[in-house]
Protein backbone atom coordinates (compact mmCIF):
# COMPACT_ATOMS: atom_id res chain seq x y z
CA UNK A 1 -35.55 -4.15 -1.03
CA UNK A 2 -39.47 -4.48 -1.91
CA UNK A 3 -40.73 -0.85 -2.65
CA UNK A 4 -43.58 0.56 -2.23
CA UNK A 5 -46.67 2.67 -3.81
CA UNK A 6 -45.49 5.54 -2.37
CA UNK A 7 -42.18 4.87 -3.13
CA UNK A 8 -42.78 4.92 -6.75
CA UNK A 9 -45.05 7.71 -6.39
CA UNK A 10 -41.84 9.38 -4.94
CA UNK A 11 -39.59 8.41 -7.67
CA UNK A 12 -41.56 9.10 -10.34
CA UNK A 13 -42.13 12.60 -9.25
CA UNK A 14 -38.14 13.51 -8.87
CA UNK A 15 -37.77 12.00 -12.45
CA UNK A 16 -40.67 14.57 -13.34
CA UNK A 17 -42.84 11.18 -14.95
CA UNK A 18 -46.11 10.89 -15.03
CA UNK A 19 -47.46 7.54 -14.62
CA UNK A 20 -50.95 5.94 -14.81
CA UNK A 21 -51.65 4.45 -10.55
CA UNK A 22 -52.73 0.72 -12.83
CA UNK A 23 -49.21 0.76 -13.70
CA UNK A 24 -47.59 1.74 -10.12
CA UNK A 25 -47.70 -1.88 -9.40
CA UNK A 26 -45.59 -3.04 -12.36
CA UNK A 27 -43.26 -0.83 -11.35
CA UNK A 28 -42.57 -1.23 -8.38
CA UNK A 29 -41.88 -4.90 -9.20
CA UNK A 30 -39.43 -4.40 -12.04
CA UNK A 31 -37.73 -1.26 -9.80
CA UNK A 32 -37.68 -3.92 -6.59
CA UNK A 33 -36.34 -6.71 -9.39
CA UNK A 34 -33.40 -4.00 -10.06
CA UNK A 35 -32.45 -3.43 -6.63
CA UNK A 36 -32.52 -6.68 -5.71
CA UNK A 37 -29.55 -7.70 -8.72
CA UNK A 38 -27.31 -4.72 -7.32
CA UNK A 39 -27.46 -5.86 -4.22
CA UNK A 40 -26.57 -9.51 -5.63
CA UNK A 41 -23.92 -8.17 -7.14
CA UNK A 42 -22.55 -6.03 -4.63
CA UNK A 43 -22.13 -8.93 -2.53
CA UNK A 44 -19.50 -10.52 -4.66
CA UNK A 45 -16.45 -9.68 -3.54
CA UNK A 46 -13.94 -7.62 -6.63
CA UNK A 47 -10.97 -7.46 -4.35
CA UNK A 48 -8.33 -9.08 -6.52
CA UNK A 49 -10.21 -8.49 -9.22
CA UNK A 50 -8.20 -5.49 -11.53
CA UNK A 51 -10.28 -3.04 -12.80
CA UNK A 52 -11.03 -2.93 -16.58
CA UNK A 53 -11.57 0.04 -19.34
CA UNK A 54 -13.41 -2.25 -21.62
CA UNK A 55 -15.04 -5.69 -20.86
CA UNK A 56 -12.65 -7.31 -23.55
CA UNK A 57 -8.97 -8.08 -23.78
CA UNK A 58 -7.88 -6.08 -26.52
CA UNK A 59 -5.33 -4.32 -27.60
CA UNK A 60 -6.10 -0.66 -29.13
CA UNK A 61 -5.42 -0.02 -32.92
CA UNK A 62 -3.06 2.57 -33.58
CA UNK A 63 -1.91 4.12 -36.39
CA UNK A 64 2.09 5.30 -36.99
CA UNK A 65 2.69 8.70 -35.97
CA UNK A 66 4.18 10.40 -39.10
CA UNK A 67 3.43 13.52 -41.14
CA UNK A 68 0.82 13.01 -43.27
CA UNK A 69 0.35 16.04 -44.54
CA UNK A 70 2.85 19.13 -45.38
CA UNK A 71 3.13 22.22 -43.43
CA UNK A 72 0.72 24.96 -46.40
CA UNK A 73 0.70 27.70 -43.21
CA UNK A 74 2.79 29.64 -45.39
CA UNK A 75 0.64 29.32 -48.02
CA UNK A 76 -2.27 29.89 -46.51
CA UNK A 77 -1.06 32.98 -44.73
CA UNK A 78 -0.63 34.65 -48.02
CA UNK A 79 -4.59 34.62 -48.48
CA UNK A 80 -5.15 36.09 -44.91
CA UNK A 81 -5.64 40.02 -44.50
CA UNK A 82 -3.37 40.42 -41.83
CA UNK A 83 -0.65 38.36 -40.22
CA UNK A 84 2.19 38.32 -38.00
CA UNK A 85 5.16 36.43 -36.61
CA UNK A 86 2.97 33.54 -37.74
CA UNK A 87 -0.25 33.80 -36.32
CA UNK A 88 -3.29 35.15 -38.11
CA UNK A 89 -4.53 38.71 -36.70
CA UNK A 90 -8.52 39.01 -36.27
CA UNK A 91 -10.28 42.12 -34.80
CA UNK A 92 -10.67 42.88 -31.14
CA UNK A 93 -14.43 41.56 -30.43
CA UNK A 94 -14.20 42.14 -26.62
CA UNK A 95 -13.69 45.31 -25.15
């Protein structure tokens, strides 16, 4: 798909870019040069082709899921003004 002045006219002024008219030519080429590969590439047919969440086969790096840490909320609690059944109390801000 070859595009045009006006097309990049068009383009350039839903994208909110201002652009010099020496340069509409340029592009227009590179633009048309884009279109052109994903149309390629749409072509190629994906059907038995699984989809992928990263371009390599890899497996993701976990870590162990164990406590790393102690449970302070105790100890913390003891610091905060006001507290109950476990959760901190703040002031009502909306009304």
């Amino acid at each position: 798909m070859a595009l045009n002045k006006d097309d990049v006219q068009n383009i350039a002024h839903l994208a909110r870019l201002a652009i010099d008219e020496a340069d509409i030519p340029a592009y227009a080429q590179n633009l048309s040069n884009i279109l052109a590969l994903v149309e390629q590439m749409s072509a190629v047919d994906t059907s038995g082709v699984a989809p992928m969440a990263h371009p390599l086969e890899m497996a993701q790096r976990l870590r162990e899921d164990v406590v790393s840490e102690e449970n302070l909320r105790e100890h913390f609690q003891q610091h905060a003004p006001a507290v109950e059944n476990g959760l901190y109390l703040v002031p009502k801000v909306i009304e």
